[in-house]
Protein backbone atom coordinates (compact mmCIF):
# COMPACT_ATOMS: atom_id res chain seq x y z
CA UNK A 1 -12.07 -15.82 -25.44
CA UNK A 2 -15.52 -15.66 -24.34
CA UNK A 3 -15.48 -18.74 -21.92
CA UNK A 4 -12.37 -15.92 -20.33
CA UNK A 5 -14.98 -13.21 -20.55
CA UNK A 6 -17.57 -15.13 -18.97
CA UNK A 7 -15.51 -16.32 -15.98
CA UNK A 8 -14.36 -12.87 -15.96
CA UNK A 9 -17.72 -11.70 -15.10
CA UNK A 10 -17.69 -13.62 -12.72
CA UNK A 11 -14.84 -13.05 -10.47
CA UNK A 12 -15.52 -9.40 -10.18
CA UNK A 13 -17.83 -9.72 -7.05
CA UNK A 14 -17.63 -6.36 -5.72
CA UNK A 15 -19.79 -4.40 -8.62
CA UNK A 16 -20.98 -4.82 -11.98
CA UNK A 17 -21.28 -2.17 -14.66
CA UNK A 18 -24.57 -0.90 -16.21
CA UNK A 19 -24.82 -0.38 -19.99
CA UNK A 20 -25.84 2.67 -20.71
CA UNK A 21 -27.32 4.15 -24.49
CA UNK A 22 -24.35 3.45 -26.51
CA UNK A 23 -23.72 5.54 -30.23
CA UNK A 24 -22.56 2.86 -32.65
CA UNK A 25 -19.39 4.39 -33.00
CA UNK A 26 -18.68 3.98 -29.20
CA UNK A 27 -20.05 0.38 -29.58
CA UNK A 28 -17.03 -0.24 -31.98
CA UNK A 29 -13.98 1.49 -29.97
CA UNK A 30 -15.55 -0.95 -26.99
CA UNK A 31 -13.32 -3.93 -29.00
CA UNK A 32 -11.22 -2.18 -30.97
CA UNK A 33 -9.31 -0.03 -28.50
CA UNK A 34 -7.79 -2.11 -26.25
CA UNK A 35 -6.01 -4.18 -28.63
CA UNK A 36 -5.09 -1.31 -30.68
CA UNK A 37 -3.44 0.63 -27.40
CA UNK A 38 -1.66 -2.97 -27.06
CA UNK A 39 -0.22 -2.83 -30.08
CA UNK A 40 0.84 0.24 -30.51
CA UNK A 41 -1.41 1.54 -33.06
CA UNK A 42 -1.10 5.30 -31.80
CA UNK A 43 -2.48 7.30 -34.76
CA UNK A 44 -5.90 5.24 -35.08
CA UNK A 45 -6.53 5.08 -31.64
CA UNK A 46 -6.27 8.85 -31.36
CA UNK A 47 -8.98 8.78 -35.07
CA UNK A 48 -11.19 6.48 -32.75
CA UNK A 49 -10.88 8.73 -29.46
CA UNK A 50 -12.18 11.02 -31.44
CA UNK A 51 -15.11 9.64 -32.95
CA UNK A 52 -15.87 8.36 -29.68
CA UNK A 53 -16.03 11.76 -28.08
CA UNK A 54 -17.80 13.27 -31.04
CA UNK A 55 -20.38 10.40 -30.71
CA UNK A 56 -20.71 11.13 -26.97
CA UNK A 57 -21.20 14.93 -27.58
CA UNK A 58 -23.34 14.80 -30.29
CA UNK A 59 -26.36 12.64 -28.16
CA UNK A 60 -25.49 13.62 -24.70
CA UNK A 61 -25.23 10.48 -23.53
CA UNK A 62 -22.18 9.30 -21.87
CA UNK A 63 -21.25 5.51 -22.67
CA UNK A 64 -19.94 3.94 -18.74
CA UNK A 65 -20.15 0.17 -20.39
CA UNK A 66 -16.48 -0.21 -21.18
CA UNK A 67 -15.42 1.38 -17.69
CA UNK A 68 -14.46 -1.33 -14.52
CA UNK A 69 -17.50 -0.02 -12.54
CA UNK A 70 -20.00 3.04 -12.39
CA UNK A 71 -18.50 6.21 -12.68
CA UNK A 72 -18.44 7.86 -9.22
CA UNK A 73 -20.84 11.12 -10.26
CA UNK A 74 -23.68 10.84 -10.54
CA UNK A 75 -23.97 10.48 -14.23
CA UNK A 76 -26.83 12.71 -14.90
CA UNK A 77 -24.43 15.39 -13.20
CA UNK A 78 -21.48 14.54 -15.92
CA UNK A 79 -23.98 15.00 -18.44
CA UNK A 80 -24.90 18.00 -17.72
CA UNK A 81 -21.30 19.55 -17.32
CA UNK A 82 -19.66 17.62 -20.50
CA UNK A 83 -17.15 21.10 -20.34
CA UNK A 84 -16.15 21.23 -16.50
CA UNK A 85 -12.84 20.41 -15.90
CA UNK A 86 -14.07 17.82 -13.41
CA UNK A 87 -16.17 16.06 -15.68
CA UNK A 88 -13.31 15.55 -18.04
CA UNK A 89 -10.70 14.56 -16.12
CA UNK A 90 -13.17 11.71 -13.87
CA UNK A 91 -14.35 10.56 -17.86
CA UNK A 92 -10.52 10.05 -18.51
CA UNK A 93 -9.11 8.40 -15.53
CA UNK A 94 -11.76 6.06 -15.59
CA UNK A 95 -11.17 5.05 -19.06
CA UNK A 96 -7.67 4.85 -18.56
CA UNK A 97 -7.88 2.35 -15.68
CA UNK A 98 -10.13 0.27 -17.87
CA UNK A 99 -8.08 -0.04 -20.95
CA UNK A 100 -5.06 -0.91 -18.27
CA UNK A 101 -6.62 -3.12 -16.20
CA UNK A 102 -7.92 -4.96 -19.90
CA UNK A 103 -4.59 -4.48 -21.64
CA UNK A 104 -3.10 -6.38 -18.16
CA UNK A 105 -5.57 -8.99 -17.93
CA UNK A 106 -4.94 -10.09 -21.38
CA UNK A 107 -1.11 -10.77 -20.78
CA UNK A 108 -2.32 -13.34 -18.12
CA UNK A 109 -3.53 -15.82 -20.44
CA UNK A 110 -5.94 -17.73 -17.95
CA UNK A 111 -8.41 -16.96 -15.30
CA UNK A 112 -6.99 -14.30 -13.87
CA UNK A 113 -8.76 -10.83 -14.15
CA UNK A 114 -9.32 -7.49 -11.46
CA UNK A 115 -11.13 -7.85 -8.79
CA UNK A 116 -13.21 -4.59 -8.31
CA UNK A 117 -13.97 -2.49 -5.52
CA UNK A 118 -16.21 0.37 -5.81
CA UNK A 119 -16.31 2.46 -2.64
CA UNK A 120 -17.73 5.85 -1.50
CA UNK A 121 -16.23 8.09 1.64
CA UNK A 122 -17.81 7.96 4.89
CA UNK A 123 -19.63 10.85 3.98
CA UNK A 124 -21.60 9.38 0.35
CA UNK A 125 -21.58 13.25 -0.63
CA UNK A 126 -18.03 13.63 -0.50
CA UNK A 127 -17.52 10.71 -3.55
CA UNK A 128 -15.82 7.76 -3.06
CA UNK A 129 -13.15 5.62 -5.84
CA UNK A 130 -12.44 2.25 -7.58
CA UNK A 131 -9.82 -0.08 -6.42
CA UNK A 132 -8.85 -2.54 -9.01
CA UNK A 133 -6.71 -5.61 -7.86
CA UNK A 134 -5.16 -8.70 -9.27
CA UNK A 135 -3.57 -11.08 -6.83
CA UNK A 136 -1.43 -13.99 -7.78
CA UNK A 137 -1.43 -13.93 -11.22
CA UNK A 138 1.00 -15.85 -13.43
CA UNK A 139 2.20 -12.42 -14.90
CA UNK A 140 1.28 -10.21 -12.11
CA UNK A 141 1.57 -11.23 -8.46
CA UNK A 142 0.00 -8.06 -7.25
CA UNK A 143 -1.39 -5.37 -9.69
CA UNK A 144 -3.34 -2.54 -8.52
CA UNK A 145 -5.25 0.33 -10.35
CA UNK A 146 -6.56 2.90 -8.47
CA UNK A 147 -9.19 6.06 -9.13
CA UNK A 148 -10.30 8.42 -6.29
CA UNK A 149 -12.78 11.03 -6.95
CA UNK A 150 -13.90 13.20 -3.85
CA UNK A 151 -14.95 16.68 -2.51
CA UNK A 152 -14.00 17.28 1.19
CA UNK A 153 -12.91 20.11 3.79
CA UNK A 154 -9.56 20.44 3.35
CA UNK A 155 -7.90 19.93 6.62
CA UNK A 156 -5.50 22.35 8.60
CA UNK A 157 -2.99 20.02 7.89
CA UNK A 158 -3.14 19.98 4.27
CA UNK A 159 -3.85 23.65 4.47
CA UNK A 160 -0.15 24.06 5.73
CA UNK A 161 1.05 21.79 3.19
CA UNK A 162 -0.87 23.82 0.48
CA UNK A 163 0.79 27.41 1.91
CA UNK A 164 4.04 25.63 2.45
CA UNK A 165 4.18 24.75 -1.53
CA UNK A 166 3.23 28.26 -2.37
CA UNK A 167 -0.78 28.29 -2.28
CA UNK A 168 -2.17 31.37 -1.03
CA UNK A 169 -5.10 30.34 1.34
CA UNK A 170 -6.00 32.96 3.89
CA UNK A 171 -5.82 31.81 6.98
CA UNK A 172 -9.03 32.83 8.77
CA UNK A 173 -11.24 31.15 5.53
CA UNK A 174 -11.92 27.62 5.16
CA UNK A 175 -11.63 25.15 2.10
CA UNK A 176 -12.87 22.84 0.56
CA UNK A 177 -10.87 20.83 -2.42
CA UNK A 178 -12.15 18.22 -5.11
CA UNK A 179 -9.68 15.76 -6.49
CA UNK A 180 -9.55 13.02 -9.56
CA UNK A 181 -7.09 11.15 -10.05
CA UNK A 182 -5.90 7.34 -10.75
CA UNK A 183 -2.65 5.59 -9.38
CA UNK A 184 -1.37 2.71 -10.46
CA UNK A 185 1.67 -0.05 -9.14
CA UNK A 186 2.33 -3.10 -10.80
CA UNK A 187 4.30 -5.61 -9.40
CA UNK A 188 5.21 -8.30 -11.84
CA UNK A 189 6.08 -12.02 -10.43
CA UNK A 190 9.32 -12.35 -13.37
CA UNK A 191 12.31 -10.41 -11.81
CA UNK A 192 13.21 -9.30 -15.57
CA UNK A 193 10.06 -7.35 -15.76
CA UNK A 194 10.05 -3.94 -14.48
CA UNK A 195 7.66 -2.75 -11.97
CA UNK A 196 5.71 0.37 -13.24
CA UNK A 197 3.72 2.69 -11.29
CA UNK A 198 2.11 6.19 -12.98
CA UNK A 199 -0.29 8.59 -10.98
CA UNK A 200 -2.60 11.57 -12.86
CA UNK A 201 -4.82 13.52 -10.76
CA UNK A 202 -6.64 17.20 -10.82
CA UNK A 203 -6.65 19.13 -7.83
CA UNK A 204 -9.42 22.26 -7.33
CA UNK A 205 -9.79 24.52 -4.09
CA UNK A 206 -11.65 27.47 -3.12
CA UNK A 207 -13.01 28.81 -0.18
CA UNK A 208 -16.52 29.01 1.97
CA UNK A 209 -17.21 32.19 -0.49
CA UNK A 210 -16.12 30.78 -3.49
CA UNK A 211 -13.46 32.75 -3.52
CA UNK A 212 -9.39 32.01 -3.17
CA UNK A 213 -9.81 29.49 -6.16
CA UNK A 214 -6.89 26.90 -7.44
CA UNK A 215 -6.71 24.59 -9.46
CA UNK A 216 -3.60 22.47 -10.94
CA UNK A 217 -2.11 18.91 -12.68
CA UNK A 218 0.02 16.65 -11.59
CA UNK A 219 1.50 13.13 -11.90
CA UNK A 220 3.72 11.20 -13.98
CA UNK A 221 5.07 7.65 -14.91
CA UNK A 222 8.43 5.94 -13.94
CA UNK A 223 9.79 2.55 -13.73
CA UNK A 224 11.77 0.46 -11.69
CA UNK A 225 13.73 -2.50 -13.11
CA UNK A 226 15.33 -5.15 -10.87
CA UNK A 227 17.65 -6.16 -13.66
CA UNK A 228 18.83 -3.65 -16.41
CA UNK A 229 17.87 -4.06 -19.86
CA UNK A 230 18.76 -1.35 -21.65
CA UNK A 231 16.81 -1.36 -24.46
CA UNK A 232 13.86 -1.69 -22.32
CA UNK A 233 14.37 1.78 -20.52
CA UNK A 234 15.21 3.07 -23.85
CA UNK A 235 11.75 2.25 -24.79
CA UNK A 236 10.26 3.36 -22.02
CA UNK A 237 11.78 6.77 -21.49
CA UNK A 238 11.83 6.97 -25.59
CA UNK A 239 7.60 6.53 -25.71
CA UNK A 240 7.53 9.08 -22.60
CA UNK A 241 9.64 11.72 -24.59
CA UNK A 242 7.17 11.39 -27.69
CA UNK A 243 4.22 12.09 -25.15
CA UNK A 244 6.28 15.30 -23.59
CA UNK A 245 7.16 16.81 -27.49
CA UNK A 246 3.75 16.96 -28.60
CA UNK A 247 3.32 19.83 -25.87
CA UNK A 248 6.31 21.16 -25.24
CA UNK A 249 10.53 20.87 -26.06
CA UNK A 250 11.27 21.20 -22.95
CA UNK A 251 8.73 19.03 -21.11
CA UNK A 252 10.69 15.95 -21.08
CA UNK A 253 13.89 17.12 -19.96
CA UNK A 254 12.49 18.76 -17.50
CA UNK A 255 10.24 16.33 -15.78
CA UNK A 256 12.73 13.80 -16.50
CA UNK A 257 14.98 15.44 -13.98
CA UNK A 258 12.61 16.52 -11.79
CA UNK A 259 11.46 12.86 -11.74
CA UNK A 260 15.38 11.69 -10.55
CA UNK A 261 15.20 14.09 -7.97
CA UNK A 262 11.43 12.96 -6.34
CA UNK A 263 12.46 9.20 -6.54
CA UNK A 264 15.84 9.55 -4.52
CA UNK A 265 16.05 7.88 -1.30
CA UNK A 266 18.33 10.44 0.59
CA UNK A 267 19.61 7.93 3.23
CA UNK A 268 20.00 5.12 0.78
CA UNK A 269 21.93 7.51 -1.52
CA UNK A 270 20.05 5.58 -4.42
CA UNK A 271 17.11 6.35 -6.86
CA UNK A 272 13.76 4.14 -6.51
CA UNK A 273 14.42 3.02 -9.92
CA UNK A 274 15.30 4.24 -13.42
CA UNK A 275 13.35 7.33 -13.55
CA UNK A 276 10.61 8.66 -15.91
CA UNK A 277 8.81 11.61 -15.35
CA UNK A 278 7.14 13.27 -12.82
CA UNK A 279 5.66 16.85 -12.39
CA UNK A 280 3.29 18.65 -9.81
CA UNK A 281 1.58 22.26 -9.66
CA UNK A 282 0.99 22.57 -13.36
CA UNK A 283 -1.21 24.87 -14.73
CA UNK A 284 -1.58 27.38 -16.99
CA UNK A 285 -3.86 30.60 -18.73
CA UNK A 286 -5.76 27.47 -20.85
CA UNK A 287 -6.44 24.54 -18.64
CA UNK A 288 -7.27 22.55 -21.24
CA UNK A 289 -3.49 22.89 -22.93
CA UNK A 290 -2.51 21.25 -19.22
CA UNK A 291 -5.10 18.92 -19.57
CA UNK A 292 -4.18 17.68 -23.15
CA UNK A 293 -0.75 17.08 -22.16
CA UNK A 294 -1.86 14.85 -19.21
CA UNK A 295 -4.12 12.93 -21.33
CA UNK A 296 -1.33 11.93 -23.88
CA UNK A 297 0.98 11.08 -20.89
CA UNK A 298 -1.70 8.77 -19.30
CA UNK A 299 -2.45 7.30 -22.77
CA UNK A 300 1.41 6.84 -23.42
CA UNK A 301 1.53 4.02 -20.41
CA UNK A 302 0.33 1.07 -22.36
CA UNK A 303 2.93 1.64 -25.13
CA UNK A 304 5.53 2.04 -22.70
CA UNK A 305 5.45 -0.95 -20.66
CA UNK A 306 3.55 -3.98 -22.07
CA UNK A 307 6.13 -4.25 -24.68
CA UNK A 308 8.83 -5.09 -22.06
CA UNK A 309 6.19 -7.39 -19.87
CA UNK A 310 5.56 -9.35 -23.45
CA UNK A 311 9.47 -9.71 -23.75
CA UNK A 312 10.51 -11.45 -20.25
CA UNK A 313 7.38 -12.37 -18.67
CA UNK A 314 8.93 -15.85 -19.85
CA UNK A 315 11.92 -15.48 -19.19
CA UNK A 316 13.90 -18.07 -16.75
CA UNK A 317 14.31 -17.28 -13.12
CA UNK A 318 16.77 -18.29 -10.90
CA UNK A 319 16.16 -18.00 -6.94
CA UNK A 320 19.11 -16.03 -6.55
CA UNK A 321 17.44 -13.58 -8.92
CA UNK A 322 14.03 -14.02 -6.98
CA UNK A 323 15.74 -13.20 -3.42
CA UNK A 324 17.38 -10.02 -5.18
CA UNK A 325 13.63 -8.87 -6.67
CA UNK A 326 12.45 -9.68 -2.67
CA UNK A 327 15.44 -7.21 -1.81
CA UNK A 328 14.59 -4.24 -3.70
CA UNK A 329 10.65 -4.65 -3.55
CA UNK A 330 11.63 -3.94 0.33
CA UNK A 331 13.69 -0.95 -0.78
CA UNK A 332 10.29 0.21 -2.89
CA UNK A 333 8.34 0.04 0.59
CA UNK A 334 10.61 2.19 1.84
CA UNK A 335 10.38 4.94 -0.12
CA UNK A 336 6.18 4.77 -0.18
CA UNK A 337 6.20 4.76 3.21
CA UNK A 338 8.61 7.70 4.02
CA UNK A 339 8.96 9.90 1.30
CA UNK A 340 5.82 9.65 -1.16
CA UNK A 341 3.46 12.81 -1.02
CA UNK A 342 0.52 10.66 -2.63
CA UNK A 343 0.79 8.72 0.92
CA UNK A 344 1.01 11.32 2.96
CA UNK A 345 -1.76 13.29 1.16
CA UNK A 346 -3.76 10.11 1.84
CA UNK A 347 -2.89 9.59 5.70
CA UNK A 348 -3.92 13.20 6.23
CA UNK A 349 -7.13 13.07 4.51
CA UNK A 350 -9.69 12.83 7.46
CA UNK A 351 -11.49 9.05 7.23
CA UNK A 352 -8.75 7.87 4.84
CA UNK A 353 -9.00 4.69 3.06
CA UNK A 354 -6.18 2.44 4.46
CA UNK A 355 -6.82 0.01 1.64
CA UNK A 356 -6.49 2.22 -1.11
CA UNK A 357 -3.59 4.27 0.35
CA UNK A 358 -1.58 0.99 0.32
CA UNK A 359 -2.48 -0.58 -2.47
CA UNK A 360 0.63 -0.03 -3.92
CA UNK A 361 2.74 -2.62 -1.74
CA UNK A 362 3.71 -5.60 -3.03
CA UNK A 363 2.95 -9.03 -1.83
CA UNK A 364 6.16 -10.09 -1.12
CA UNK A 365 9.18 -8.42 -0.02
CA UNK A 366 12.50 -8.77 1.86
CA UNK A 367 14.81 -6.62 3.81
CA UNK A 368 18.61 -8.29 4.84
CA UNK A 369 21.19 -6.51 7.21
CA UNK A 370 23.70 -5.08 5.29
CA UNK A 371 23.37 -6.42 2.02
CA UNK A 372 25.72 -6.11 -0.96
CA UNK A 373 25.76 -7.41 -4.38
CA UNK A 374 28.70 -8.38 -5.80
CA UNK A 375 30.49 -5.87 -8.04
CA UNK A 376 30.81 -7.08 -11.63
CA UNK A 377 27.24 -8.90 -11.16
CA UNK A 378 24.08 -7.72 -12.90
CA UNK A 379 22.72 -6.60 -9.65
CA UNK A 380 25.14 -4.78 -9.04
CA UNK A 381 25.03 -3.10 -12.57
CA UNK A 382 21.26 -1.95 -11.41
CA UNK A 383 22.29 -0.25 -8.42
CA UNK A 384 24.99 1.77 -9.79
CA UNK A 385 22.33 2.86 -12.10
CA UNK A 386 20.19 3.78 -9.56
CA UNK A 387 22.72 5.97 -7.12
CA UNK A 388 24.00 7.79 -11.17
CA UNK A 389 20.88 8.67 -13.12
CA UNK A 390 21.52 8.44 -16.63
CA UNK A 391 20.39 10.41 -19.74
CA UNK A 392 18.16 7.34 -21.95
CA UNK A 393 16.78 8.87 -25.43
C-alpha cells in the first residue's frame, strides 16, 4: 500500500495538494472514509461526516489535504463564508470527486491512479476546475471526474436558454451567473460492467444591480449497461431510491421518469441506458432542504456502482462481446454530442474548455451501418430494455 501511494504521488504531475491545519478528528476520516463509503458502511460514514464538519466549524479552518488538488477559492474566502451556499456546495463536490476518484483507484490494483489537472478560465477571476483522468487502466480504460467552479457574464445565448426554461431575466439588464458542479463518466474496459456517469451542480444569477436573483439544483446519476444483469440495476436503482426517500416519497418516482425521458435518443427510438435519476431547476423556500437532498444523492454513487464493478470486472470477455461494448459506446457519443444540455451549456460558455467539455468520451468506440443483434441473444435482451423502460425497485 504505501509503495502504491508513493508512486501515486508521483504520477499526478499536473498539481499537488497543500496540507492545511488539520483537527484530529478530520485527520482520522482522511483513512477511514474511503473504505467505509466502499463498503457500504452508510450510517458511520454519515457519524464521521459529521464530526468532520463539526471539527471544521469549530476552528475555522478548512482541511483541503484529502481533496485531488487546491480548492478553486481562494480558501481564505471559503473561510470566511462557511454558510454561503457557494462555499458549501464547492466544499462538497470537491470531496466527492476525491473519495471517487480514491474509491476507483483502489479497484485497479496496480499503478494506475488520476492524473490531475487543475485549471483556471482565461480570465483567473472568473475560477477555473479540476479534471481528473485515468487512461488505460486494467479496470477503467477511460475514467474521468470532473469539478468546474466559475463566475462569468452570462451570455445572450444562455440568456435565451435561461428565459426559454422559464427564468425571468429582463431583457435590457445584464448577468452574471456562478456555477459548482462535478461530472463524472466512467468507462469500464469489462463489457459486463456498466458505464456510470452522475453530474451535481449549483447554479446562481443576478443582475448588474444585484437584482433579478436565481438560484437552483440540478443533476442526477444513471447507468448504462452493455449486458443486462438484473440484479445489478436492481441495486443500483434500489441504493438511488433510499437516497430519494430520505427527502421526499415522491422524489424517486419522479426523477426516475423524468430521467427515461432526458436519456431517450428520439431518432434511435432507444434510451442511453437503463435509467436512474435525473432532475433540473430545483429549489425551494429552504435551500438548504435542496441542498441536503443533493448531498445524499452524490454520496449514494459509491454504494451504487462499485459493488457491480467488484462483481464482473473479472469476468471473461469474448470479442464478440467487446465489438458489441465498441457498438453502443458509439451510440453513448451520440447522445453527448446532440442532445446533452451539460454540452451545450459548455460550448456556449464564452472561452470554453474543450478538454473538459469532452471528457466524457470514451477511448474507444465503433459505429457499423445498419447493425442488428440477433433476437434471442443477450444483446439483444439490452436493447429491448433500452427502447421499454422498466420499473426496477
Amino acid at each position: 500500500m504505501a509503495s502504491h501511494a508513493i508512486r501515486g504521488a508521483l504520477r499526478r504531475t499536473f498539481t499537488t495538494v497543500t496540507a492545511i491545519r488539520t483537527p484530529a478528528t478530520v485527520k482520522t476520516a482522511r483513512f477511514v472514509v474511503p473504505s467505509l463509503m466502499a463498503s457500504g458502511g452508510a450510517l458511520l460514514y454519515s457519524w464521521l461526516q459529521g464530526e468532520l464538519w463539526a471539527a471544521q466549524k469549530d476552528t475555522g479552518v478548512i482541511d483541503t489535504s484529502t481533496f485531488m488538488a487546491a480548492p478553486i477559492t481562494e480558501l481564505s474566502k471559503l473561510e470566511r463564508n462557511p454558510d454561503d451556499m457557494k462555499t458549501r456546495m464547492e466544499l462538497l463536490i470537491m470531496r466527492i470527486q476525491s473519495e471517487f476518484c480514491r474509491a476507483l483507484e483502489a479497484e485497479e490494483e496496480d499503478e494506475h491512479v488520476f492524473t490531475v489537472d487543475r485549471w483556471q478560465r482565461h480570465d483567473p477571476k472568473e475560477g477555473g476546475g479540476i479534471t481528473c483522468v485515468l487512461q488505460d487502466g486494467r479496470t477503467f480504460e477511460k475514467a474521468g471526474v470532473n469539478i468546474t467552479v466559475m463566475s462569468a457574464p452570462l451570455s445572450n445565448q444562455l440568456q435565451a436558454s435561461m428565459r426559454a426554461r422559464g427564468k425571468e431575466l429582463p431583457e435590457d439588464k445584464q448577468f452574471t451567473f456562478f456555477a459548482a458542479g462535478i461530472s463524472s463518466v466512467i468507462h469500464p474496459r469489462n463489457p459486463h460492467v456498466p458505464t456510470i456517469h452522475f453530474n451535481y451542480r449549483y447554479f446562481e444569477m443576478q443582475d448588474e444591480d444585484g437584482n433579478n436573483k436565481h438560484w437552483w439544483f440540478g443533476g442526477g446519476t444513471d447507468l448504462t449497461p452493455y449486458y443486462l444483469d438484473e440484479s445489478d440495476v436492481r441495486l443500483f436503482h434500489g441504493t438511488l431510491k433510499n437516497a430519494c426517500d430520505r427527502h421526499h416519497p415522491n422524489h424517486y418516482p419522479k426523477f426516475k421518469e423524468w430521467c427515461d425521458n432526458y436519456f431517450y435518443v428520439k431518432y434511435r427510438g432507444e434510451r442511453r441506458g437503463v435509467g436512474g435519476i435525473f432532475f433540473d431547476d430545483l429549489e425551494a423556500e429552504n435551500p438548504n432542504e435542496v441542498f441536503g437532498f443533493v448531498k445524499d444523492c452524490a454520496e449514494a454513487v459509491i454504494p451504487s456502482y462499485l459493488p457491480i464493478v467488484r462483481r464482473h470486472k473479472h469476468d471473461t470477455v469474448s470479442e464478440e462481446q467487446r465489438r458489441w461494448q465498441l457498438l453502443r459506446r458509439g451510440r453513448y457519443v451520440e447522445f453527448n454530442l446532440v442532445y446533452d444540455r451539460g454540452t451545450k451549456f459548455g460550448f456556449a460558455t464564452p472561452h470554453a474548455r474543450i478538454e473538459s467539455i469532452l471528457m466524457s468520451l470514451p477511448l474507444h468506440a465503433r459505429w457499423e451501418y445498419m447493425h442488428q443483434p440477433q433476437p434471442g441473444s443477450p444483446e439483444y435482451k439490452i436493447t429491448e430494455v433500452l427502447k421499454n423502460p422498466r420499473d426496477w425497485v
